[in-house]
PDB file of N, CA and C in Angstrom:
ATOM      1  N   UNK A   1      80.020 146.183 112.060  1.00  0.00           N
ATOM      2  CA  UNK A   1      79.707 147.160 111.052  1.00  0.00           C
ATOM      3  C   UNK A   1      78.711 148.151 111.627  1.00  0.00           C
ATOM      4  N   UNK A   2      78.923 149.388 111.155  1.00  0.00           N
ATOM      5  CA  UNK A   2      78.492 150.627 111.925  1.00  0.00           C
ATOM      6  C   UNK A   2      77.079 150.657 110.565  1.00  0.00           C
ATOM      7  N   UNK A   3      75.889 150.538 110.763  1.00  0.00           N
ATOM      8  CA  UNK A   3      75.157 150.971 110.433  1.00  0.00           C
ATOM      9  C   UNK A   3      73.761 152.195 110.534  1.00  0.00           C
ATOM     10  N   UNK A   4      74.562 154.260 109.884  1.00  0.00           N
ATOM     11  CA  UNK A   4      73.642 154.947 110.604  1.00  0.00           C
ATOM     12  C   UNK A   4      72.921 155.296 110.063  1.00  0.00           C
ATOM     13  N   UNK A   5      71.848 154.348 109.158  1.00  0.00           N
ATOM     14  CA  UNK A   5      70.774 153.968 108.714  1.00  0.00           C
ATOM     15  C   UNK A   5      70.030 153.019 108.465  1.00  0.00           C
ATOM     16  N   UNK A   6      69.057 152.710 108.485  1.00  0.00           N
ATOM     17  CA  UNK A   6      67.676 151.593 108.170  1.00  0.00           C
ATOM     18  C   UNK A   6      67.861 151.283 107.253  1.00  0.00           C
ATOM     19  N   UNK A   7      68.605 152.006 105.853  1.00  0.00           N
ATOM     20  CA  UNK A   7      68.014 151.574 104.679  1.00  0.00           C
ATOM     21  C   UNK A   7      68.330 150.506 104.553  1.00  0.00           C
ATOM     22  N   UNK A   8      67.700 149.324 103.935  1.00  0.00           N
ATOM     23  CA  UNK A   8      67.901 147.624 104.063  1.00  0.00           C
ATOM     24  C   UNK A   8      69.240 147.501 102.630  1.00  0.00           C
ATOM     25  N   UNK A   9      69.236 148.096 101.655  1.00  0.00           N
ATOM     26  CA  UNK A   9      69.878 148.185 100.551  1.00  0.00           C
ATOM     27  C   UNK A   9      71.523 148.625 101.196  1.00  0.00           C
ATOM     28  N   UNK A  10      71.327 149.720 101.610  1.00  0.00           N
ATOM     29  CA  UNK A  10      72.806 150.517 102.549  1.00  0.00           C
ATOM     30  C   UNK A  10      73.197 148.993 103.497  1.00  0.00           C
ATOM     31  N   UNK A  11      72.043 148.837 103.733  1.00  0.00           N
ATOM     32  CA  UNK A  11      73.132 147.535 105.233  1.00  0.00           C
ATOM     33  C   UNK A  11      73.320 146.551 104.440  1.00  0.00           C
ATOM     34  N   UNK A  12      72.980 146.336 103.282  1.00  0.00           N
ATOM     35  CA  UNK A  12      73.374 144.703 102.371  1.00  0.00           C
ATOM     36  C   UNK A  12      74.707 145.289 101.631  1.00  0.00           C
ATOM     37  N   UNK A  13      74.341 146.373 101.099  1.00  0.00           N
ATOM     38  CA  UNK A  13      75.982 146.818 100.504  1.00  0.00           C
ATOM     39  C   UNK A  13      77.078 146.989 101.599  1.00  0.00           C
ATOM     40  N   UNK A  14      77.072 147.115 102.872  1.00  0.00           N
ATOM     41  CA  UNK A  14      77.784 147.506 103.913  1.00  0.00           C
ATOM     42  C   UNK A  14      78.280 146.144 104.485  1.00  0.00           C
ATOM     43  N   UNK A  15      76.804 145.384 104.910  1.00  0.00           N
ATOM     44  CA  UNK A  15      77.695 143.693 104.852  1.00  0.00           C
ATOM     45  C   UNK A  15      78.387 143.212 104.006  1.00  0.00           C
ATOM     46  N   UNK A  16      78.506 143.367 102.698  1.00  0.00           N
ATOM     47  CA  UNK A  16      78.831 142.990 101.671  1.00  0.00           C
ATOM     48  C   UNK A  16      80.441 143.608 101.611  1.00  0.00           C
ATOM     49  N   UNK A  17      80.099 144.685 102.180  1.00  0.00           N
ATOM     50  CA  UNK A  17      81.812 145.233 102.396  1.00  0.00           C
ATOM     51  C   UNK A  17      82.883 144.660 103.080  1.00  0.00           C
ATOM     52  N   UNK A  18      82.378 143.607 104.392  1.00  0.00           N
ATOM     53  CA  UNK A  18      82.554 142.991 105.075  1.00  0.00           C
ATOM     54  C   UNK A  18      83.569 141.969 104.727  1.00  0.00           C
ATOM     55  N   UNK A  19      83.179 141.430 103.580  1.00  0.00           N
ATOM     56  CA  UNK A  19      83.448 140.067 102.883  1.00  0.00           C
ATOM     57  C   UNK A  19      83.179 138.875 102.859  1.00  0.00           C
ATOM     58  N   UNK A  20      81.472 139.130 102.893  1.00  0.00           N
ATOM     59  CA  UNK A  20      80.825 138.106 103.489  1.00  0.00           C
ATOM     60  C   UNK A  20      80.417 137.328 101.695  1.00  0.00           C
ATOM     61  N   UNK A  21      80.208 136.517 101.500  1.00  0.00           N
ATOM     62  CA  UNK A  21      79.995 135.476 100.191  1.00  0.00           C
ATOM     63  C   UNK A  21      78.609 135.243  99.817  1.00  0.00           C
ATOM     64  N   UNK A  22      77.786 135.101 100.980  1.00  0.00           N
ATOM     65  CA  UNK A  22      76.436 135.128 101.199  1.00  0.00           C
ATOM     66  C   UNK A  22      75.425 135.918 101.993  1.00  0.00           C
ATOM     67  N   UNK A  23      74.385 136.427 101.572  1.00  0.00           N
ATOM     68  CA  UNK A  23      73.395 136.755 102.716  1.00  0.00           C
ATOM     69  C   UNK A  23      72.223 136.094 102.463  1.00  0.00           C
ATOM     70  N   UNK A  24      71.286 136.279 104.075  1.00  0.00           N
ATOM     71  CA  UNK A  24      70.416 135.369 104.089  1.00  0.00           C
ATOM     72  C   UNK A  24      69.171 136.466 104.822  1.00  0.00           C
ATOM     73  N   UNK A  25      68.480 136.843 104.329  1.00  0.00           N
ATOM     74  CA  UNK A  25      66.795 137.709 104.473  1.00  0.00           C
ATOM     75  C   UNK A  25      66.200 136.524 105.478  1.00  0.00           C
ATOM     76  N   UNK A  26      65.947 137.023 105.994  1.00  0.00           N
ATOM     77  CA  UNK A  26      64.884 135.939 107.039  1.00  0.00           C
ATOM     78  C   UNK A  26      63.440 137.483 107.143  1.00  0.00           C
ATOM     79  N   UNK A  27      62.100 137.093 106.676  1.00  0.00           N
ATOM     80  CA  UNK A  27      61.131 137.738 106.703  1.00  0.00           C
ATOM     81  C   UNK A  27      59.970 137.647 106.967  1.00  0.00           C
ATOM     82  N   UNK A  28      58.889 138.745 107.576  1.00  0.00           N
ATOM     83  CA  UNK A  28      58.123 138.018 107.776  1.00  0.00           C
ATOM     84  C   UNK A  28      56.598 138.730 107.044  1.00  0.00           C
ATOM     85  N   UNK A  29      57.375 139.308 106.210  1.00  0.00           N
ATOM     86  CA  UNK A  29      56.645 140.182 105.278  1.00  0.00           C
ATOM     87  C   UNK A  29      56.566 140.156 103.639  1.00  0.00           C
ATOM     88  N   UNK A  30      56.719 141.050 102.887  1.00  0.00           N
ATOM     89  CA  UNK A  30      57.398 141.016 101.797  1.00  0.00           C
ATOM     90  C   UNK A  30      58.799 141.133 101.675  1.00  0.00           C
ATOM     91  N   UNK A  31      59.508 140.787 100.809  1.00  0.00           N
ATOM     92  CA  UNK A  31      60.584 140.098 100.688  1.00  0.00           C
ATOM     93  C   UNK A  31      61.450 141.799 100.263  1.00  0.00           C
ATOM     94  N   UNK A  32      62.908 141.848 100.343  1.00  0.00           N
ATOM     95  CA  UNK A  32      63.859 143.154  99.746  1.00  0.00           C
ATOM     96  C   UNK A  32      64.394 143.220  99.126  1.00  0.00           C
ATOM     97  N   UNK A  33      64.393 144.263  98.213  1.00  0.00           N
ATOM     98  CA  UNK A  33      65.741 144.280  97.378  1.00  0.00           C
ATOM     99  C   UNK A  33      66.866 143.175  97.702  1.00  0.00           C
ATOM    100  N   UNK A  34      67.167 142.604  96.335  1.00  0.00           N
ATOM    101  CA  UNK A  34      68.528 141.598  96.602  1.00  0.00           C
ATOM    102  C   UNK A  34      69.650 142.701  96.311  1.00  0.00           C
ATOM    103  N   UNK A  35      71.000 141.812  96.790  1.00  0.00           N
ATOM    104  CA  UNK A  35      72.144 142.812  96.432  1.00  0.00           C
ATOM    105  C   UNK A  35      72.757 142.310  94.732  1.00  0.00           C
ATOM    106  N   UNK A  36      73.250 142.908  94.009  1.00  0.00           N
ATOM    107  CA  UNK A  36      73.682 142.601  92.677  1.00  0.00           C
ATOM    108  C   UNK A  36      74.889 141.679  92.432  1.00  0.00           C
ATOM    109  N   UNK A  37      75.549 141.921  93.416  1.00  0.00           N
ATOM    110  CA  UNK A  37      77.155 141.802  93.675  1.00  0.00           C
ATOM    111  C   UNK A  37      77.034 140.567  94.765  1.00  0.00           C
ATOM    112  N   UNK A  38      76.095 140.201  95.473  1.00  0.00           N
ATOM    113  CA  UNK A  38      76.646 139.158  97.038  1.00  0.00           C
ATOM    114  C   UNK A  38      75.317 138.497  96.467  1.00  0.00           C
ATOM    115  N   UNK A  39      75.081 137.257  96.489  1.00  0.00           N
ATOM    116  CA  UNK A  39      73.987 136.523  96.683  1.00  0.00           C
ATOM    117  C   UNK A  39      72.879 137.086  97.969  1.00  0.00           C
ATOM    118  N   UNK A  40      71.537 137.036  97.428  1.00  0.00           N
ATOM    119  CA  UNK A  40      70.769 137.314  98.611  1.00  0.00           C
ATOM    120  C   UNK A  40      69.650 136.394  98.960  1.00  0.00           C
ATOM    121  N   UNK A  41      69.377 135.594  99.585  1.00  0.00           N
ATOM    122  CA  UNK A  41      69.140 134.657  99.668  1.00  0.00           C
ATOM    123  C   UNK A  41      67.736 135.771 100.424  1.00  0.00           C
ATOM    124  N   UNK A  42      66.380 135.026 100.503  1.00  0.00           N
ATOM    125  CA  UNK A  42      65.617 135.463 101.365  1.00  0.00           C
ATOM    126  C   UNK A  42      64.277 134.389 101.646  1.00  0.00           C
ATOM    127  N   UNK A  43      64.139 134.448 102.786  1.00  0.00           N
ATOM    128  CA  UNK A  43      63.398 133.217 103.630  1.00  0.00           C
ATOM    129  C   UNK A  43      62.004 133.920 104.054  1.00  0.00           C
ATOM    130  N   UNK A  44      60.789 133.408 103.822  1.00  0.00           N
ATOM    131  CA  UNK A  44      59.610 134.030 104.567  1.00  0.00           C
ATOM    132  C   UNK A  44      59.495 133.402 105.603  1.00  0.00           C
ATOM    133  N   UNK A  45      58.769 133.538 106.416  1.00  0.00           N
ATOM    134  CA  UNK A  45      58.082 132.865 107.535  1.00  0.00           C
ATOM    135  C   UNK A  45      56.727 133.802 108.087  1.00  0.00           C
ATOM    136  N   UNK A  46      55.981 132.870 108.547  1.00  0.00           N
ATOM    137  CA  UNK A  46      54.737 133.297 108.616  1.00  0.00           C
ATOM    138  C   UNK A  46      53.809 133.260 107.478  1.00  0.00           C
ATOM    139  N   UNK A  47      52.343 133.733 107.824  1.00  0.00           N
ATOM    140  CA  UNK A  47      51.046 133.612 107.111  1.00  0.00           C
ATOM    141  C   UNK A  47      51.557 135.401 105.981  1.00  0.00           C
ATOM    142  N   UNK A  48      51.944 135.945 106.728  1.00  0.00           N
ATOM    143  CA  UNK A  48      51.979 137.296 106.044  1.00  0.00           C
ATOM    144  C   UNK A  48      53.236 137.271 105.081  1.00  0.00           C
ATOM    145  N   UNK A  49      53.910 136.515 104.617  1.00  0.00           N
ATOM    146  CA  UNK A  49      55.467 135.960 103.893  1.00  0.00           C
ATOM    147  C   UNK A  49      54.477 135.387 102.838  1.00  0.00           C
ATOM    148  N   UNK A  50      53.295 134.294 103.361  1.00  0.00           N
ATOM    149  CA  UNK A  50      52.625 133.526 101.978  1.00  0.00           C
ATOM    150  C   UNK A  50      52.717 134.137 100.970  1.00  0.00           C
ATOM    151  N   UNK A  51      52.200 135.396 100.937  1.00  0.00           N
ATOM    152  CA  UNK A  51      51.373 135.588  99.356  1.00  0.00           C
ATOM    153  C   UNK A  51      52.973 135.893  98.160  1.00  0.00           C
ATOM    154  N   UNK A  52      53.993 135.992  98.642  1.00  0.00           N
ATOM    155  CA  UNK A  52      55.213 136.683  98.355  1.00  0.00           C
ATOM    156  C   UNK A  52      55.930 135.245  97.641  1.00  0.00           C
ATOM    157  N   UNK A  53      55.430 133.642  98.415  1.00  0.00           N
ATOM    158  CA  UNK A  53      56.291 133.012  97.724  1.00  0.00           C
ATOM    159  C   UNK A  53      57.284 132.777  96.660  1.00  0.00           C
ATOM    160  N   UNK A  54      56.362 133.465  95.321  1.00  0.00           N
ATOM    161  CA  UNK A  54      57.434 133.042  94.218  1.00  0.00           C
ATOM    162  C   UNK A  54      58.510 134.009  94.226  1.00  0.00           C
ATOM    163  N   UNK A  55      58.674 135.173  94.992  1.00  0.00           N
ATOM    164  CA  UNK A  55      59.741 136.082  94.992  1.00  0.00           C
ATOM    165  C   UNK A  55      60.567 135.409  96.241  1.00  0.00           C
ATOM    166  N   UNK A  56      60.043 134.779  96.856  1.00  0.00           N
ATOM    167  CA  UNK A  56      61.091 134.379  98.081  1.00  0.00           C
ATOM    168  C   UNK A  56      62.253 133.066  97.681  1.00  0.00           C
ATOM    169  N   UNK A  57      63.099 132.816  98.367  1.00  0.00           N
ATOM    170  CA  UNK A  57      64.248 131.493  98.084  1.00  0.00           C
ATOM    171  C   UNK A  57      63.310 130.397  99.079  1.00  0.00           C
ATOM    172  N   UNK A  58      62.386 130.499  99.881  1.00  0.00           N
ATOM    173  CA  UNK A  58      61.957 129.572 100.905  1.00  0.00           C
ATOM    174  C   UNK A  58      60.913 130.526 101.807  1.00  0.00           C
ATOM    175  N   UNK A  59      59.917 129.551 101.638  1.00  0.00           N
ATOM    176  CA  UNK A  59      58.747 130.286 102.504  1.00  0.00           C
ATOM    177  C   UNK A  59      58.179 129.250 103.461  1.00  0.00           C
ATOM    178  N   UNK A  60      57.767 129.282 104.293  1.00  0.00           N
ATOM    179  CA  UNK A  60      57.580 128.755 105.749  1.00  0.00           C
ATOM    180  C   UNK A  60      55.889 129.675 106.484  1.00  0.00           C
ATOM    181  N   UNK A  61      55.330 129.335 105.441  1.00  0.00           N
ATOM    182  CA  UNK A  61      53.739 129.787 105.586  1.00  0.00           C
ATOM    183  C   UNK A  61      53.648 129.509 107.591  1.00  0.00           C
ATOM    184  N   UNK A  62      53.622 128.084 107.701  1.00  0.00           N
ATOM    185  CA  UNK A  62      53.127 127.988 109.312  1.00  0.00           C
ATOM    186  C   UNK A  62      54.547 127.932 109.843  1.00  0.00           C
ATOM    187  N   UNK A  63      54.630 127.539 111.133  1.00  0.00           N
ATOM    188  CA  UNK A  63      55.923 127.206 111.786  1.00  0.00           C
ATOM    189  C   UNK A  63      56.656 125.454 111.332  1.00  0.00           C
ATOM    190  N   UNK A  64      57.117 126.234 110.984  1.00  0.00           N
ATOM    191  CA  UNK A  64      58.389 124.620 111.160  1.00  0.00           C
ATOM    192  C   UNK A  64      58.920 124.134 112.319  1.00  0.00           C
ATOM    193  N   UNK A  65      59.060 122.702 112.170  1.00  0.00           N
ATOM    194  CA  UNK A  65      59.603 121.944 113.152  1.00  0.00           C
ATOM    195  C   UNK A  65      61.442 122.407 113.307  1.00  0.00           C
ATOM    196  N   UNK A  66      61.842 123.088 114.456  1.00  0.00           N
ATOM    197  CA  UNK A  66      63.177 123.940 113.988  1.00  0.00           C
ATOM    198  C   UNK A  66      63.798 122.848 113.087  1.00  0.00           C
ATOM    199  N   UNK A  67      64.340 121.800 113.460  1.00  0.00           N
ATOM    200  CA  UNK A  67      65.392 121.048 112.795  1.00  0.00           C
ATOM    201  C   UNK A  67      65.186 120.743 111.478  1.00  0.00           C
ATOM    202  N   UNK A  68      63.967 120.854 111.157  1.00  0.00           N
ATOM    203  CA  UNK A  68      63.560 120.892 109.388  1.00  0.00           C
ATOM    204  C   UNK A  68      63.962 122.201 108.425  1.00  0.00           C
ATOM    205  N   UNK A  69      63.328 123.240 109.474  1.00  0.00           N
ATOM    206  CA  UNK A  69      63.738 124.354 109.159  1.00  0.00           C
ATOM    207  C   UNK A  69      65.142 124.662 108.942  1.00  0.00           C
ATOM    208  N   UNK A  70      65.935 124.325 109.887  1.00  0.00           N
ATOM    209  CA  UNK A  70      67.400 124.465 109.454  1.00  0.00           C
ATOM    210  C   UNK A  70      68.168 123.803 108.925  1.00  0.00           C
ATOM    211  N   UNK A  71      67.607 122.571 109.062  1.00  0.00           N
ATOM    212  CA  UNK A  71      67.920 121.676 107.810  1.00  0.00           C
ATOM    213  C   UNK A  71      67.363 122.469 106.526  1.00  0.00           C
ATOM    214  N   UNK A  72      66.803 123.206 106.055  1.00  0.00           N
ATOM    215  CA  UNK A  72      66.269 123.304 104.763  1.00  0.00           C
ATOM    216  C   UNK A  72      66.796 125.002 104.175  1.00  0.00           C
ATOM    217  N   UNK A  73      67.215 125.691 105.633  1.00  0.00           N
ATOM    218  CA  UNK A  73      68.547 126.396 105.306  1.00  0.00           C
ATOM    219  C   UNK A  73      69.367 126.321 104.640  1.00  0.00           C
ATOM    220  N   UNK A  74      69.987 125.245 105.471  1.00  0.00           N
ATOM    221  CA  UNK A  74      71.320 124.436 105.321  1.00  0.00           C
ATOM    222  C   UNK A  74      71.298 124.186 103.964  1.00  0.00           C
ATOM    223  N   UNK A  75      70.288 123.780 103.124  1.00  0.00           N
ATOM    224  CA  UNK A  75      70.640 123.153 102.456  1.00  0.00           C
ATOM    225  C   UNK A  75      70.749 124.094 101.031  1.00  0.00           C
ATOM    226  N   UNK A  76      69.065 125.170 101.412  1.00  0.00           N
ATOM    227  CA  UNK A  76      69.580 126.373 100.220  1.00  0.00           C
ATOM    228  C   UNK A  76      70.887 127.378 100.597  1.00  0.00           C
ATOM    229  N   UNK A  77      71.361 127.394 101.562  1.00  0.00           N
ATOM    230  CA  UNK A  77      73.032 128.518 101.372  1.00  0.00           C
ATOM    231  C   UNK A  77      73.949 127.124 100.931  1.00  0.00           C
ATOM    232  N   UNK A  78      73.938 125.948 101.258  1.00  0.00           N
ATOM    233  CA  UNK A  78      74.708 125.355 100.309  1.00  0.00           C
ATOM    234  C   UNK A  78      74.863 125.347  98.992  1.00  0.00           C
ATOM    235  N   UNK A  79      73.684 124.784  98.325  1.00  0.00           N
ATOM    236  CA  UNK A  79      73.288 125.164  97.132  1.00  0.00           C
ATOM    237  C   UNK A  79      73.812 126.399  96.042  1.00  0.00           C
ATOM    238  N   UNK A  80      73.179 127.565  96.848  1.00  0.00           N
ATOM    239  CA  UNK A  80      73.556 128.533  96.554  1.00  0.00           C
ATOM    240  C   UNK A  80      75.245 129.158  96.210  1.00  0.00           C
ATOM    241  N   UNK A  81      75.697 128.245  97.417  1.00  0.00           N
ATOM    242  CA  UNK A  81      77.157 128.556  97.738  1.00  0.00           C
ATOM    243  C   UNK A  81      78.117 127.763  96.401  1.00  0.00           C
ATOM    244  N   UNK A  82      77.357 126.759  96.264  1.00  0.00           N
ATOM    245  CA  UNK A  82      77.889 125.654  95.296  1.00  0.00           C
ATOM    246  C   UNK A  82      77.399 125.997  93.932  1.00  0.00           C
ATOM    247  N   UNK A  83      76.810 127.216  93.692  1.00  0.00           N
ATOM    248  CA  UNK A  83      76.303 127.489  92.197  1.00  0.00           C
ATOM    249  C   UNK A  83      75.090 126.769  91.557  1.00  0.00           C
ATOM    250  N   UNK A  84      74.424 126.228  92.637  1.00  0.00           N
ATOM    251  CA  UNK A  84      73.381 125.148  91.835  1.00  0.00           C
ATOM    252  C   UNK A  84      71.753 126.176  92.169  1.00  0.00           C
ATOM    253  N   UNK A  85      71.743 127.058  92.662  1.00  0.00           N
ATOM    254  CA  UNK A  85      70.671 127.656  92.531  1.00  0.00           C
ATOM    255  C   UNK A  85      71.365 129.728  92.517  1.00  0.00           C
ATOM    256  N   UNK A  86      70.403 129.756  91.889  1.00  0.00           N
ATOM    257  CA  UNK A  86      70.364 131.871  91.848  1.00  0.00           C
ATOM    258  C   UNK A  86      69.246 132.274  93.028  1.00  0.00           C
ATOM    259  N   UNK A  87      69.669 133.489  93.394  1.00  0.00           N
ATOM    260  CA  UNK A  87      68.344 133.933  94.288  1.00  0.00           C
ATOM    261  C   UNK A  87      67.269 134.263  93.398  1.00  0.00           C
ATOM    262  N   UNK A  88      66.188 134.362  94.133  1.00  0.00           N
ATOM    263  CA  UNK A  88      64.697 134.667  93.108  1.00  0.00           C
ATOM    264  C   UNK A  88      65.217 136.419  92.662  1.00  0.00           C
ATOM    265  N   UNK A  89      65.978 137.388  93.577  1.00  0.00           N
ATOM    266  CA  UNK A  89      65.914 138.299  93.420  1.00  0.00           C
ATOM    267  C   UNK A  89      66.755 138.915  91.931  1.00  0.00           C
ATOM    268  N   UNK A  90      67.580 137.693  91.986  1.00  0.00           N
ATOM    269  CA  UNK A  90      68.786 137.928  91.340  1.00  0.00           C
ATOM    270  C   UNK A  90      67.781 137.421  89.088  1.00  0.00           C
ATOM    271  N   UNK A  91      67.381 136.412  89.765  1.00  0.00           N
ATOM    272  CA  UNK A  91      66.372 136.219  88.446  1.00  0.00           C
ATOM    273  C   UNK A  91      65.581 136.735  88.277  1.00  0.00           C
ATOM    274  N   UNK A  92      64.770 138.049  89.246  1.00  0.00           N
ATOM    275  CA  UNK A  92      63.850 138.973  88.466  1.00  0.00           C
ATOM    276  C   UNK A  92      64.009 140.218  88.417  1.00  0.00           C
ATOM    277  N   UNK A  93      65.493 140.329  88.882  1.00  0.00           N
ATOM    278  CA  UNK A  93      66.106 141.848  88.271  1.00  0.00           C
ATOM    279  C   UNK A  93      65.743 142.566  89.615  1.00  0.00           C
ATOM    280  N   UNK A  94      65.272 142.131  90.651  1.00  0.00           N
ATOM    281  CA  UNK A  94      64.919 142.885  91.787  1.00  0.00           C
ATOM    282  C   UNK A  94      66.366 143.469  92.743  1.00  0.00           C
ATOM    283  N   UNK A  95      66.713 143.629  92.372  1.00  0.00           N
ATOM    284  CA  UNK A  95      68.302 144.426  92.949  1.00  0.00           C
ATOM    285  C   UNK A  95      68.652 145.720  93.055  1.00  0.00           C
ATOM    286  N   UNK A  96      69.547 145.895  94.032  1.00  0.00           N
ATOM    287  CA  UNK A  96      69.857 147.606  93.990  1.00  0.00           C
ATOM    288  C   UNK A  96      70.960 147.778  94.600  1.00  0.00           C
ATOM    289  N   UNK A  97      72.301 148.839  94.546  1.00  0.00           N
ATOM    290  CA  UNK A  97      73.144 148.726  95.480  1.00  0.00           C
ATOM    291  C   UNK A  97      73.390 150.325  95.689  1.00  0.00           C
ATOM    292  N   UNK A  98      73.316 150.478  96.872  1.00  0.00           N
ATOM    293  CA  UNK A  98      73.680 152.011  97.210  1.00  0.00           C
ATOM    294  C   UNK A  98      74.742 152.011  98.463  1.00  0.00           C
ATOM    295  N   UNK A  99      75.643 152.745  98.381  1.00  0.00           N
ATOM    296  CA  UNK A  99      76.673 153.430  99.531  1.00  0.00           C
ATOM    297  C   UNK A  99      75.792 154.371 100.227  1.00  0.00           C
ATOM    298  N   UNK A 100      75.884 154.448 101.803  1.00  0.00           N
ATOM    299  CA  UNK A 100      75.607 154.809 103.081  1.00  0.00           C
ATOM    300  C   UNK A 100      76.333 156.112 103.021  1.00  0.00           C
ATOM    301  N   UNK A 101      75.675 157.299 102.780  1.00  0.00           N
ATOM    302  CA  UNK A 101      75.936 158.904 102.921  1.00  0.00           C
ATOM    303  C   UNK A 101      76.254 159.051 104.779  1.00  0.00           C
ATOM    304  N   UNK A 102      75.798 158.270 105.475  1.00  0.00           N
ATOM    305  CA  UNK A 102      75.602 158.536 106.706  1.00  0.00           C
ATOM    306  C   UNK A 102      74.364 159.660 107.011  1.00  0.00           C
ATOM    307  N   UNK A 103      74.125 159.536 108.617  1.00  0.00           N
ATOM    308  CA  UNK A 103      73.013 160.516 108.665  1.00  0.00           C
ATOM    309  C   UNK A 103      73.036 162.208 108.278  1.00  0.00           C
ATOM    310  N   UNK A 104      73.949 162.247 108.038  1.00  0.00           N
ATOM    311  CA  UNK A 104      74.261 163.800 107.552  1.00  0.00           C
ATOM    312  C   UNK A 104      74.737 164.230 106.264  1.00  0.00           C
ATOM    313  N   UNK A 105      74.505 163.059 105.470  1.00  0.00           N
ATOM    314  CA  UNK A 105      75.489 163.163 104.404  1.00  0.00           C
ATOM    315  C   UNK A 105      74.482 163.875 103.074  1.00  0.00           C
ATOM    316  N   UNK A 106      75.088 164.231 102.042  1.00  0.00           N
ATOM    317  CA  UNK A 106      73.635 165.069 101.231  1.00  0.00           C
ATOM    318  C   UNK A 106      74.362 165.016  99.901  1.00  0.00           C
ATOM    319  N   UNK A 107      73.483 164.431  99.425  1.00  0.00           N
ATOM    320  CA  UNK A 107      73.741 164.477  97.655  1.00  0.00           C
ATOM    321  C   UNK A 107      73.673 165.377  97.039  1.00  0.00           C
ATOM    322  N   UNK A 108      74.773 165.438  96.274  1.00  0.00           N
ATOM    323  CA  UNK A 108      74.381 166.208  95.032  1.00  0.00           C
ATOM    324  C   UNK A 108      73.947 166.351  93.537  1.00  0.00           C
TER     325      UNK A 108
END
């Protein structure tokens, strides 16, 4: 997928075009817009992810031991996949979906 912009919203609607079922935010900041339409799953990591927890699906304040960590992946895109959990984004209305004008493209 040709992405000729940053905007994080444009590349989730653009994966989403894809036909992908799930996405997964891995962050190490504050957390993004979810998509409305695709599950958006989003993961902190790091000290700077802390303060964001209750908006995140999984936060990872220090480092994880990898195999815990992906074990604990594993287990929220299952979940998720299986209908037994919503993203945080999706339960606080934090969503947005926009189409990619491209770099030249201009609204009217």
């Amino acid at each position: 997928m040709r992405t000729p912009t940053a905007h994080v919203v444009e590349n989730l609607t653009g994966l989403g075009a894809t036909g992908v079922a799930l996405l997964l935010a891995i962050t190490d900041r504050a957390p993004v817009q979810g998509h409305p339409l695709i599950p958006t799953l989003q993961v902190g990591l790091g000290p700077l992810a802390a303060p964001f927890e209750a908006d995140l699906d999984g936060c990872f304040a220090a480092a994880p031991a990898p195999e815990a960590f992906f074990r604990a992946l594993l287990e929220l895109l299952r979940d998720c996949a299986e209908g037994r959990c919503r993203p945080r984004a999706w339960q606080a209305g934090h969503t947005d979906f926009q189409l990619t004008r491209g770099l030249t493209g201009v609204s009217l």
